[in-house]
N, C-alpha and C. Protein backbone atom coordinates (compact mmCIF):
# COMPACT_ATOMS: atom_id res chain seq x y z
N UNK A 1 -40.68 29.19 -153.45
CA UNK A 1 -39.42 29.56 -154.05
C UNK A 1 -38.60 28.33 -154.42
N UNK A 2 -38.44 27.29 -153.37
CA UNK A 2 -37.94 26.36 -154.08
C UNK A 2 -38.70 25.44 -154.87
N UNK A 3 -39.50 25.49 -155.41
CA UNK A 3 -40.21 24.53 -156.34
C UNK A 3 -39.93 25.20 -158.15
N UNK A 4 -39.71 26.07 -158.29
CA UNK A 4 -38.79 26.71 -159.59
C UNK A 4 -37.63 26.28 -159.90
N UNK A 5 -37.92 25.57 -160.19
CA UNK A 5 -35.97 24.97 -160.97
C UNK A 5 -35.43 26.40 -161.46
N UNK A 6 -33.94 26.42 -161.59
CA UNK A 6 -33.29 27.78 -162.80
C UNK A 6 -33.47 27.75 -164.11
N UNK A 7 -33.26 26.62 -164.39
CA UNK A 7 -33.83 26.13 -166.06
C UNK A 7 -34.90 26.67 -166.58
N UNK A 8 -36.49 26.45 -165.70
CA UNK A 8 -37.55 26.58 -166.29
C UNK A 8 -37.75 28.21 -165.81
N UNK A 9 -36.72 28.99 -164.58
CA UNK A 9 -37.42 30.31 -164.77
C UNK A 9 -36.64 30.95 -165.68
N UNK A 10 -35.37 30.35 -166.13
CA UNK A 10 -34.48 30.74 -167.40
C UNK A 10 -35.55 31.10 -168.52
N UNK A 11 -36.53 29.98 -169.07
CA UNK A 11 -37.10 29.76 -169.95
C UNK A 11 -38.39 30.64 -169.97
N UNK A 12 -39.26 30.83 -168.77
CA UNK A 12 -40.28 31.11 -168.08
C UNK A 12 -39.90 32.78 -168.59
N UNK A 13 -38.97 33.18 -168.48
CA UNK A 13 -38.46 34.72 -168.36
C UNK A 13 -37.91 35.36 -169.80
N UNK A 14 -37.21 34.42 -170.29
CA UNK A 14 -36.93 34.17 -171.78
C UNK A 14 -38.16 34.81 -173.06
N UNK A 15 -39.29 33.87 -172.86
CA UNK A 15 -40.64 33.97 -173.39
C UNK A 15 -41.38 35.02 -172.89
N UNK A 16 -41.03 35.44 -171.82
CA UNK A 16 -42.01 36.58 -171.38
C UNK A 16 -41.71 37.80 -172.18
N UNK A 17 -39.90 38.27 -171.78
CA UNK A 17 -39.82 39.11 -172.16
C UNK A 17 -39.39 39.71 -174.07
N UNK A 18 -39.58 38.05 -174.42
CA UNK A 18 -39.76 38.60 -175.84
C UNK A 18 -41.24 38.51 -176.25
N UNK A 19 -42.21 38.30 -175.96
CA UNK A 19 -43.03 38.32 -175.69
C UNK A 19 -43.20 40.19 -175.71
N UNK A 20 -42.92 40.21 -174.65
CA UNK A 20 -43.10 41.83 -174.28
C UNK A 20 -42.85 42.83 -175.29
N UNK A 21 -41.43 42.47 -176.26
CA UNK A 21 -40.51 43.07 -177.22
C UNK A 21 -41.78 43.20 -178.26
N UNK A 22 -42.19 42.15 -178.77
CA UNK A 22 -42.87 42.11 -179.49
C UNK A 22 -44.47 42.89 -179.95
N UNK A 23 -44.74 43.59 -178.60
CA UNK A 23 -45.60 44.66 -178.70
C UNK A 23 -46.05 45.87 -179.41
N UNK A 24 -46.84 45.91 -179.62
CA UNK A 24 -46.65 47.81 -180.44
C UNK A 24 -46.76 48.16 -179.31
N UNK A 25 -47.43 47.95 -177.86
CA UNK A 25 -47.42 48.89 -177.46
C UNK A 25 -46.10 49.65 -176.28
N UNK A 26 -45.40 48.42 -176.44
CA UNK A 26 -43.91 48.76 -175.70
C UNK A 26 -42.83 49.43 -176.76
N UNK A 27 -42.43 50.47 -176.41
CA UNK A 27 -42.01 51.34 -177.62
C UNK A 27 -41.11 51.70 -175.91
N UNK A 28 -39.51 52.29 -177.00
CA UNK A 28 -38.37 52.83 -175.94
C UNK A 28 -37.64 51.47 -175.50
N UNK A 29 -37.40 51.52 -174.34
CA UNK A 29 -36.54 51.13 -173.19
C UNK A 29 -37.20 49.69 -172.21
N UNK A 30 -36.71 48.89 -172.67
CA UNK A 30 -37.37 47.59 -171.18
C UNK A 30 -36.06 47.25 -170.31
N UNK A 31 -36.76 47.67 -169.22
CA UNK A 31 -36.28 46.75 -167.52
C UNK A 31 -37.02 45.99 -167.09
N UNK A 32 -36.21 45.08 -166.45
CA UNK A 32 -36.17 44.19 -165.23
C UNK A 32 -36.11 44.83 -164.13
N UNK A 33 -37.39 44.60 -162.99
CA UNK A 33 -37.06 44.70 -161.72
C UNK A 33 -37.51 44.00 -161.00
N UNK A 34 -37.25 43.77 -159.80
CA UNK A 34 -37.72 42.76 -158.57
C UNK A 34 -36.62 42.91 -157.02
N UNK A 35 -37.73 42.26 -156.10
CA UNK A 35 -37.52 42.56 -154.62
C UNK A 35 -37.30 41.14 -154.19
N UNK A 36 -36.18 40.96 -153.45
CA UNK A 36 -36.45 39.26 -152.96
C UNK A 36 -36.16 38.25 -153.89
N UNK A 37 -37.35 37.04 -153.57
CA UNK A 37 -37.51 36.25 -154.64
C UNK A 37 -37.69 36.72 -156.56
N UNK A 38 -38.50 37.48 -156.60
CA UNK A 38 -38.44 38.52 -157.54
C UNK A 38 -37.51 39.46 -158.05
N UNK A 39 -36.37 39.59 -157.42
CA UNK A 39 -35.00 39.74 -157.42
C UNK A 39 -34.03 39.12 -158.73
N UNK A 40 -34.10 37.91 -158.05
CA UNK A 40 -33.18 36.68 -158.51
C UNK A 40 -34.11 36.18 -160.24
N UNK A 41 -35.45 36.77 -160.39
CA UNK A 41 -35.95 36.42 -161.57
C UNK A 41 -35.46 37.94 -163.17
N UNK A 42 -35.80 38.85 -161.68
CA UNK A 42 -34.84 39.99 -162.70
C UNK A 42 -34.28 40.13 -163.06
N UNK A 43 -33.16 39.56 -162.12
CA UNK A 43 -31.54 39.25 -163.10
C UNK A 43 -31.40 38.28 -164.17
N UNK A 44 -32.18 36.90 -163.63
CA UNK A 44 -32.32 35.92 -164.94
C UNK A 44 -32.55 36.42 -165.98
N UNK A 45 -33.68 37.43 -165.82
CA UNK A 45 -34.35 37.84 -166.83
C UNK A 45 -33.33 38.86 -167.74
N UNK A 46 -32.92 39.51 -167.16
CA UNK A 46 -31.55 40.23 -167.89
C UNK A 46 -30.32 39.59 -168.28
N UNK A 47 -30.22 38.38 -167.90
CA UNK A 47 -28.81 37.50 -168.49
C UNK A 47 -29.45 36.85 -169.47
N UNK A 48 -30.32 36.42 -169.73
CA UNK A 48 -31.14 35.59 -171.01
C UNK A 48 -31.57 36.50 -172.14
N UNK A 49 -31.91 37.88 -171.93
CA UNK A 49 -32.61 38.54 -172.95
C UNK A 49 -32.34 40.01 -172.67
N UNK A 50 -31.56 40.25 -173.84
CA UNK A 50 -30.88 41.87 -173.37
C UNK A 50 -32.29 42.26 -173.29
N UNK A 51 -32.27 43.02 -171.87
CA UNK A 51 -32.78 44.40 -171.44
C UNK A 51 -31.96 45.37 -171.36
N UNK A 52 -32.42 46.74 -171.45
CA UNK A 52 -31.52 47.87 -171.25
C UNK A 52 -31.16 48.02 -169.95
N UNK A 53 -32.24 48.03 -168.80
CA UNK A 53 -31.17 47.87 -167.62
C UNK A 53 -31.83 47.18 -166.77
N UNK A 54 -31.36 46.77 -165.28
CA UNK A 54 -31.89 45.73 -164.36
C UNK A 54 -31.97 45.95 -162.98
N UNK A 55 -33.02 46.02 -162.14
CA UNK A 55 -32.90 46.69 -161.01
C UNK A 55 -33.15 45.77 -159.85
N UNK A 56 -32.47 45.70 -159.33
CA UNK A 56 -32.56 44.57 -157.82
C UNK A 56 -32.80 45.56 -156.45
N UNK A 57 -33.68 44.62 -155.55
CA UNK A 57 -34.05 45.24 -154.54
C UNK A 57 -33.78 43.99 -153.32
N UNK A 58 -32.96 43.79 -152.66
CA UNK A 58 -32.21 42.83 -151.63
C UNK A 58 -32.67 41.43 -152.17
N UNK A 59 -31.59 40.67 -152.71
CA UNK A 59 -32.17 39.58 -153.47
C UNK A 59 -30.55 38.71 -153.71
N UNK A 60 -30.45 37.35 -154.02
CA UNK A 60 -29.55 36.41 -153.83
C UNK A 60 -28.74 37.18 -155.12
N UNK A 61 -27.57 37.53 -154.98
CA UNK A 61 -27.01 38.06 -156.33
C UNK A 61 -25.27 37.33 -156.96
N UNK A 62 -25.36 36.09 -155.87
CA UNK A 62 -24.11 34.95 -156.03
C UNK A 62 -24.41 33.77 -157.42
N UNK A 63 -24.42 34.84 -158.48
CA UNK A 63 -24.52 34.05 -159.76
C UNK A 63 -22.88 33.80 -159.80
N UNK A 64 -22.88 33.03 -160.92
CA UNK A 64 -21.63 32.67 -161.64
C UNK A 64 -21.24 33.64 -162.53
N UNK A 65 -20.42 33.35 -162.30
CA UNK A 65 -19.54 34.56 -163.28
C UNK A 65 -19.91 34.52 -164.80
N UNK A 66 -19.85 33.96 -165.48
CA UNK A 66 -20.17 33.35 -167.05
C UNK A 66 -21.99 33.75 -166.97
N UNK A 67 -22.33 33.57 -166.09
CA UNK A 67 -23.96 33.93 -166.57
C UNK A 67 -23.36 35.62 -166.53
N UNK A 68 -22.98 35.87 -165.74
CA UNK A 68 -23.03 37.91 -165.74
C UNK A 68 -22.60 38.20 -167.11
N UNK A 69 -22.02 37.70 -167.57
CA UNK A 69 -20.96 38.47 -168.72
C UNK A 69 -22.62 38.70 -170.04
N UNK A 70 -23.32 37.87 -169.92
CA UNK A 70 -24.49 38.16 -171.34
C UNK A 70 -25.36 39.51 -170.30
N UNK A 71 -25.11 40.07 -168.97
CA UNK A 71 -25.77 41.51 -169.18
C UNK A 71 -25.48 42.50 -169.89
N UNK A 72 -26.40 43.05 -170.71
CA UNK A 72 -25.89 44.04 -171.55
C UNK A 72 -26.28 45.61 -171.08
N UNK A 73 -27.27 45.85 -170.27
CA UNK A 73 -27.11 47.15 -169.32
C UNK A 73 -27.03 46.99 -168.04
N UNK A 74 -27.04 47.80 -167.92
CA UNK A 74 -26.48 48.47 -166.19
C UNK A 74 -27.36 47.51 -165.46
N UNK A 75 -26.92 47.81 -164.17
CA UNK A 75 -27.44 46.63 -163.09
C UNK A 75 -27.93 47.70 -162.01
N UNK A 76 -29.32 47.84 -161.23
CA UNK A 76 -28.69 48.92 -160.45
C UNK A 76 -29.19 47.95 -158.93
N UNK A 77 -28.35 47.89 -157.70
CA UNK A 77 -28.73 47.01 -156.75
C UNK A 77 -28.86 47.76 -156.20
N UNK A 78 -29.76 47.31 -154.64
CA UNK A 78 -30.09 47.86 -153.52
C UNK A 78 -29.97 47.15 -152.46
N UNK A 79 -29.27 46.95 -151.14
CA UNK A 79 -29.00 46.30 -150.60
C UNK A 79 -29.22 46.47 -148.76
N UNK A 80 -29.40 45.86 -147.93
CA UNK A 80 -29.50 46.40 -146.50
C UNK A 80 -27.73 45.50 -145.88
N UNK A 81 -27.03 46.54 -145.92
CA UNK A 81 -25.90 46.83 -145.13
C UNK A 81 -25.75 45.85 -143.61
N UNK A 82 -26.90 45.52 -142.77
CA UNK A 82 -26.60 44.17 -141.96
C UNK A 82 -27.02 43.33 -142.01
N UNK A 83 -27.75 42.07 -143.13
CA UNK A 83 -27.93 41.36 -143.35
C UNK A 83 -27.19 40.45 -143.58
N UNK A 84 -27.35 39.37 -143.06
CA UNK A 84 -27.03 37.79 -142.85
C UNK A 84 -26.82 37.40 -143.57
N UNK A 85 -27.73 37.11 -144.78
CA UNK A 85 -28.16 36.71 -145.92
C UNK A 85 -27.52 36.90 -147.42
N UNK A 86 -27.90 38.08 -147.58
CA UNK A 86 -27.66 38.87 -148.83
C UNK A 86 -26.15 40.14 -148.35
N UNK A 87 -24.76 39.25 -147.75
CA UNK A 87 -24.14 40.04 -147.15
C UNK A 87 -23.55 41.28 -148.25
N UNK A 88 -22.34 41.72 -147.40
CA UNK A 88 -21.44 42.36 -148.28
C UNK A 88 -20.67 41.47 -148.83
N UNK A 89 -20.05 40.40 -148.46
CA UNK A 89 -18.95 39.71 -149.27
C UNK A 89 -20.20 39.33 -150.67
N UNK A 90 -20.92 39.23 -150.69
CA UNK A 90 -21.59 38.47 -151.78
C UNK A 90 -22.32 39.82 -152.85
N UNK A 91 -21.92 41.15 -152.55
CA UNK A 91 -22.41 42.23 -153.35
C UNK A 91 -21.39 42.74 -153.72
N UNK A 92 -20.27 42.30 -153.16
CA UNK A 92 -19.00 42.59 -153.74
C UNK A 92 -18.26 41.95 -154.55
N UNK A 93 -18.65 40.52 -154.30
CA UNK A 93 -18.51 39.19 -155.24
C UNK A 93 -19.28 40.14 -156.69
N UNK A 94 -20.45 40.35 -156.64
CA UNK A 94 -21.49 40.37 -157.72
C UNK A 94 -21.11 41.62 -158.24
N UNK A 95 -20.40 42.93 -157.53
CA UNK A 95 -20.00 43.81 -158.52
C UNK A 95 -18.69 43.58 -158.66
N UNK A 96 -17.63 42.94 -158.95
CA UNK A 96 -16.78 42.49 -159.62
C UNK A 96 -16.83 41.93 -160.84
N UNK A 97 -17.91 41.20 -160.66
CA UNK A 97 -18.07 40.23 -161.80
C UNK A 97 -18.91 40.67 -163.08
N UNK A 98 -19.70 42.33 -162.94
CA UNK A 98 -20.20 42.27 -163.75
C UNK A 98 -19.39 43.49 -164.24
């Protein structure tokens, strides 16, 4: 996890999912989702390249404010209520901001 700079999974996620767009065979609706580490790439992945919506499953969600504002659908989080980590002050931080 730490050997991924933000830059290159900015970029890494960027290319994928137009990449993806570009399919015949993806027709409708694309999401982002991820758990964890995989989390924090979902959301990238939804602040860089409108997706319709974005689904997090307990994952670091203390972005900056200015990256939230380019989501263009819904966000939907999931969170465990006593964790250390991934608290409440920081899911409350993250739904404010978006």
């Amino acid at each position: 996890m730490g050997r991924v700079g933000r830059a290159e999974t900015i970029e890494i996620s960027r290319k994928w999912l137009q990449w993806l767009k570009s399919q015949e065979i993806v027709k409708g609706k694309l999401a982002t989702i991820g758990w964890c580490f995989g989390d924090g790439w979902a959301l990238s992945e939804a602040t860089v390249e409108p997706v319709d919506a974005a689904v997090v499953y307990y994952g670091r969600v203390n972005y900056p404010t200015g990256e939230l504002r380019y989501l263009k659908g819904p966000v939907m989080g999931h969170f465990a209520t006593h964790d250390m980590l991934i608290n409440r002050d920081m899911v409350t931080l993250f739904e404010l901001a978006c």
